[in-house]
Protein backbone atom coordinates (compact mmCIF):
# COMPACT_ATOMS: atom_id res chain seq x y z
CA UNK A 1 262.76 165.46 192.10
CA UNK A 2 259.85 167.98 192.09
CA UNK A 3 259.98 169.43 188.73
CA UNK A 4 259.61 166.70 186.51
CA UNK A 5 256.60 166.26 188.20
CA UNK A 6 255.15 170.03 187.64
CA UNK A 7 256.10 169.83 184.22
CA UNK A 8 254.21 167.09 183.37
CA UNK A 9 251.56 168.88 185.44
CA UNK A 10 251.67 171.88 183.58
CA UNK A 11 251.26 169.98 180.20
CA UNK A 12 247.89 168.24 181.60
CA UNK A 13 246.72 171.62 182.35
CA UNK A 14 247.47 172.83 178.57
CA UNK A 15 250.68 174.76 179.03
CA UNK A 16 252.62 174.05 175.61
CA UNK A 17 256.71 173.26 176.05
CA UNK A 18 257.03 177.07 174.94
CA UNK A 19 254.99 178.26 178.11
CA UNK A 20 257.17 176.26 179.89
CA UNK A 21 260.27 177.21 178.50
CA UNK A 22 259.08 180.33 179.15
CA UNK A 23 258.58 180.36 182.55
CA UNK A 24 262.30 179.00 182.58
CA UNK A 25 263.52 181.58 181.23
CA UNK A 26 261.51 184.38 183.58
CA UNK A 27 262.97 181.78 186.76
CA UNK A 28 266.67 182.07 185.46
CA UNK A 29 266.34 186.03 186.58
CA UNK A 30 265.63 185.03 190.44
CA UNK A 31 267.02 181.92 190.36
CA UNK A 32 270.24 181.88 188.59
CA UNK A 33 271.03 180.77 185.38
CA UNK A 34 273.14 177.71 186.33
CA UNK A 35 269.57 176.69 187.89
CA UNK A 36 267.25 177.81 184.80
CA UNK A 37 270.10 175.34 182.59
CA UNK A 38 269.58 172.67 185.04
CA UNK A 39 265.27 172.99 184.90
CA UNK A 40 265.89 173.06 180.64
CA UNK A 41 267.76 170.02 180.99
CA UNK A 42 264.95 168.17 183.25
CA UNK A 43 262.56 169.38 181.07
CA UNK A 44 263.65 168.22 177.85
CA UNK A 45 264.31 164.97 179.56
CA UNK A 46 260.78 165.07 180.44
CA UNK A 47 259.51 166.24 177.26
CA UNK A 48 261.39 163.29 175.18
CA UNK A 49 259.92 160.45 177.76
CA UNK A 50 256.08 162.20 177.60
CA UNK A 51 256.56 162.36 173.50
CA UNK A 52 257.91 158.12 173.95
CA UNK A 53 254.85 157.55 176.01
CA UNK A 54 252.52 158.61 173.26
């Protein structure tokens, strides 16, 4: 899947877990929110294994 990969993306370019949430929020407009509730879940998946790797 794509987005775990931007995410972790984003971080390395300095976006904090609020821009990204964010952005989530701005997506669930166009996208749906069933979507934007699916990219949340990915991302705090992602967020939990990047604060494990540390």
């Amino acid at each position: 899947d794509e987005i775990p990969m931007h995410i972790r993306a984003t971080v390395n370019t300095g976006a904090s877990k609020e821009d990204i949430r964010e952005a989530f929020m701005h997506v669930a407009i166009y996208a749906g929110v069933p979507k934007a509730n699916n990219a949340f879940k990915i991302a705090k998946k992602v967020f939990e294994d990047m604060d494990n790797m540390e």
